[in-house]
Protein backbone atom coordinates (compact mmCIF):
# COMPACT_ATOMS: atom_id res chain seq x y z
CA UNK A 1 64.59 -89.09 6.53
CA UNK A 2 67.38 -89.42 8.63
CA UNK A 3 69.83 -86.93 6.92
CA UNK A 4 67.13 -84.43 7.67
CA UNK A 5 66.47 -85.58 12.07
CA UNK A 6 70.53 -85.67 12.07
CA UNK A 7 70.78 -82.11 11.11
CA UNK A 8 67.95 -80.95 12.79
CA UNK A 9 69.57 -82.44 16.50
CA UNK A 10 73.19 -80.61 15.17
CA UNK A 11 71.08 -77.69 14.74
CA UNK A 12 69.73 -77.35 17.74
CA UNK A 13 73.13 -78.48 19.64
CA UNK A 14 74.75 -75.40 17.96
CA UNK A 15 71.46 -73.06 18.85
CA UNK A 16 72.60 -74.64 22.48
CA UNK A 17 76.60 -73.27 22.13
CA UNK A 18 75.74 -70.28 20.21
CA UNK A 19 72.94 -69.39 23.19
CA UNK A 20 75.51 -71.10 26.07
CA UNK A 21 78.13 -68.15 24.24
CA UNK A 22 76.19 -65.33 24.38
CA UNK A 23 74.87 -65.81 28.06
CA UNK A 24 78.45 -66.65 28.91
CA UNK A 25 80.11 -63.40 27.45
CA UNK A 26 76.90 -60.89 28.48
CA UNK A 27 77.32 -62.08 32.31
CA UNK A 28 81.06 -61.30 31.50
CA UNK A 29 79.98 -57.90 30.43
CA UNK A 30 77.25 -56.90 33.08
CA UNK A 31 80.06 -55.85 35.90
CA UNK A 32 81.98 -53.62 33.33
CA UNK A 33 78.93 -51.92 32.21
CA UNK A 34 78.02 -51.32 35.64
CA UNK A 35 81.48 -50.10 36.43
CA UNK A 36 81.19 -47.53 33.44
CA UNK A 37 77.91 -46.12 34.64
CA UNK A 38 79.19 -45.59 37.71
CA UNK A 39 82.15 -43.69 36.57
CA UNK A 40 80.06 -41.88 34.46
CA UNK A 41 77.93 -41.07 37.42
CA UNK A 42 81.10 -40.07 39.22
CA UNK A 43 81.82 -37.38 36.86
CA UNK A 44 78.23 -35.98 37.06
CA UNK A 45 78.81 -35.66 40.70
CA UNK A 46 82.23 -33.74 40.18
CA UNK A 47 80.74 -31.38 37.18
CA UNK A 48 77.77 -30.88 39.36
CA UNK A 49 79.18 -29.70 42.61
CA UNK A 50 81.80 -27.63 40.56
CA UNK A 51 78.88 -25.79 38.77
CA UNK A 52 76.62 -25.33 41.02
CA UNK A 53 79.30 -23.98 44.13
CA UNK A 54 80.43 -21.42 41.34
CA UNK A 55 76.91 -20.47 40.61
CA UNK A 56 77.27 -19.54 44.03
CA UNK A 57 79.92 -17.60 43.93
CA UNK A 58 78.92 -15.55 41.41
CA UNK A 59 75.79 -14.31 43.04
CA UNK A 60 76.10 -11.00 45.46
CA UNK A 61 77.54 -11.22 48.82
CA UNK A 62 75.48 -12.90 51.28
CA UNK A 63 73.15 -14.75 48.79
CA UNK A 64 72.50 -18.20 49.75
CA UNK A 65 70.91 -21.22 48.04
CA UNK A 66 69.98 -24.50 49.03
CA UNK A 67 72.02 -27.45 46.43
CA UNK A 68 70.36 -30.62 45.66
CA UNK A 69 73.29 -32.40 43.88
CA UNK A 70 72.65 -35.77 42.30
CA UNK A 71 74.82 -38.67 44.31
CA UNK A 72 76.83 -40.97 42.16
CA UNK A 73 75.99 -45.10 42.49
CA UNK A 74 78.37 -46.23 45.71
CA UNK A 75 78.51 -43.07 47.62
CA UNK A 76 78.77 -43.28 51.39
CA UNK A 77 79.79 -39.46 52.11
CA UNK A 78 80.77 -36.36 50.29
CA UNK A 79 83.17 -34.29 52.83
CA UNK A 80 83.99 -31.34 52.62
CA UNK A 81 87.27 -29.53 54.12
CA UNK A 82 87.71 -26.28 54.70
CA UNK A 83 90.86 -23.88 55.97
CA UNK A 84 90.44 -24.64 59.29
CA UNK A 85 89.57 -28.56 59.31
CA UNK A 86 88.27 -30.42 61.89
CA UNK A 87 88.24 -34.23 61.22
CA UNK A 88 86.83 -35.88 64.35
CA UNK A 89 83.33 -34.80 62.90
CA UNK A 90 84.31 -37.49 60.54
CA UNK A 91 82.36 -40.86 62.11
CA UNK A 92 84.22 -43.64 60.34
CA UNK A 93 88.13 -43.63 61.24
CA UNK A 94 89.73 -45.11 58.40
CA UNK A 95 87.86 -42.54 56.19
CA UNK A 96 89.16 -39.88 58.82
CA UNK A 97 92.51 -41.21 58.85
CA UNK A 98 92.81 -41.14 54.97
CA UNK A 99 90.98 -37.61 54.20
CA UNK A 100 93.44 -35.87 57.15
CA UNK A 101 96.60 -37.61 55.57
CA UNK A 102 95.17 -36.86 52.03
CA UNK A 103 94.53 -33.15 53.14
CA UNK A 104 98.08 -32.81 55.22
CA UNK A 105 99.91 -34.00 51.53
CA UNK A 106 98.07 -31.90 49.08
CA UNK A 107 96.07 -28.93 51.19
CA UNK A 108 94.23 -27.60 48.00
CA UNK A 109 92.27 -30.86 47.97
CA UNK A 110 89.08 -29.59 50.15
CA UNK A 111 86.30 -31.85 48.33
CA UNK A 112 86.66 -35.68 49.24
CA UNK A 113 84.00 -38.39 47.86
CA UNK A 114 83.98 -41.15 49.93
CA UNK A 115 82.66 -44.48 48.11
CA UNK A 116 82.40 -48.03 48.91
CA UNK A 117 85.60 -48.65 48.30
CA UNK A 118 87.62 -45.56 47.87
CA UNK A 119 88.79 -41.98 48.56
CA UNK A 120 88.72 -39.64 45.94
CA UNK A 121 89.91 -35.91 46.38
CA UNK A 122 88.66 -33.00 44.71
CA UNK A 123 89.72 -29.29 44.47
CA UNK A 124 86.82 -26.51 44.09
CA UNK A 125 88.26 -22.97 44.32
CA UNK A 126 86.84 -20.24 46.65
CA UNK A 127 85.20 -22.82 49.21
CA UNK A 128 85.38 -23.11 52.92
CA UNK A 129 83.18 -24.98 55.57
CA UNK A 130 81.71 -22.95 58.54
CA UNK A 131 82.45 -25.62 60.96
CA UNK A 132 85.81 -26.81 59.33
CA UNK A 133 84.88 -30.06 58.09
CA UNK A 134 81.04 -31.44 56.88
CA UNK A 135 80.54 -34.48 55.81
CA UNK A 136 77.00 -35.09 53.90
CA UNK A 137 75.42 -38.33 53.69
CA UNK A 138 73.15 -38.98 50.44
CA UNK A 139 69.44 -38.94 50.99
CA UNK A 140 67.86 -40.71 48.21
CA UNK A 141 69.25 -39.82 44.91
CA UNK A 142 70.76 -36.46 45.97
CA UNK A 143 73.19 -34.65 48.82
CA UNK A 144 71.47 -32.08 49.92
CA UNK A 145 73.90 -28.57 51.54
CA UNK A 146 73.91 -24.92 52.08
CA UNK A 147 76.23 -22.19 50.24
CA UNK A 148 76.91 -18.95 51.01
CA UNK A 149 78.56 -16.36 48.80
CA UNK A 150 80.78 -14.37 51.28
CA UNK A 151 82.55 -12.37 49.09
CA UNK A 152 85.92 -13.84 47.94
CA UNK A 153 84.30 -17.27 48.44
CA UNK A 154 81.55 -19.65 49.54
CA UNK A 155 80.98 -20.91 52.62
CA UNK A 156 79.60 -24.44 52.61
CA UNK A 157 77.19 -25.88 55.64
């Protein structure tokens, strides 16, 4: 009888570690998983805006539509940069400050996707901003703009 309560309390001590393990290493987990999703979501945002500006630009001079993107988890602003930029309409100065140098470096970077905790440029041919710089804040689940096929581009506002 007491072979059998011995192993019974080492069985449940190792149900204990094994369980104590697994909570251990899934908390461990959680973040990256949550970093990957947003990635993923990142990319969605870039395919997205790429697709739907040159569905755009492929319709007849002077057609318009209205683009409902999907925002990506983290995004503060999507800003957009055109020929003739104008950066004080951008509220937050460090963001300013690192979109101008970031455009000054590398001028074919006119798509900028401002996150919690980062920058990151984007080039989308045939694009240019009627007021030289718009920055877009997400509303809900989606960023909401205008674009305009002008010809030999699209006009963003």
């Amino acid at each position: 009888m007491k072979s059998a309560q011995t192993r019974q309390i080492f069985f449940y001590i190792f149900a204990l570690i094994v369980m104590a393990f697994i909570l251990y290493f899934g908390f461990l987990l959680i973040p990256k998983v949550t970093n990957l999703f947003c990635e993923v979501e990142s990319g969605k945002l870039k395919t997205s805006l790429e697709t739907e500006i040159g569905k755009v630009y492929h319709l007849g001079p002077e057609s318009s539509r209205r683009l409902n993107i999907p925002s990506s988890c983290g995004l503060r602003q999507l800003c957009f940069v055109g020929n003739d930029p104008n950066f004080r309409v951008i509220e937050d100065e460090t963001s300013r400050r690192i979109i101008e140098l970031r455009h000054n470096e590398n001028p074919e970077e006119n798509v900028f996707i401002l996150t919690e905790d980062d920058v990151e440029p984007l080039k989308i041919e045939n694009i240019d901003v009627k007021q030289g710089t718009l920055c877009i804040l997400p509303q809900g689940n989606s960023l909401s703009f205008r674009a305009e096929n002008k010809g030999d581009y699209v006009e963003i506002s």
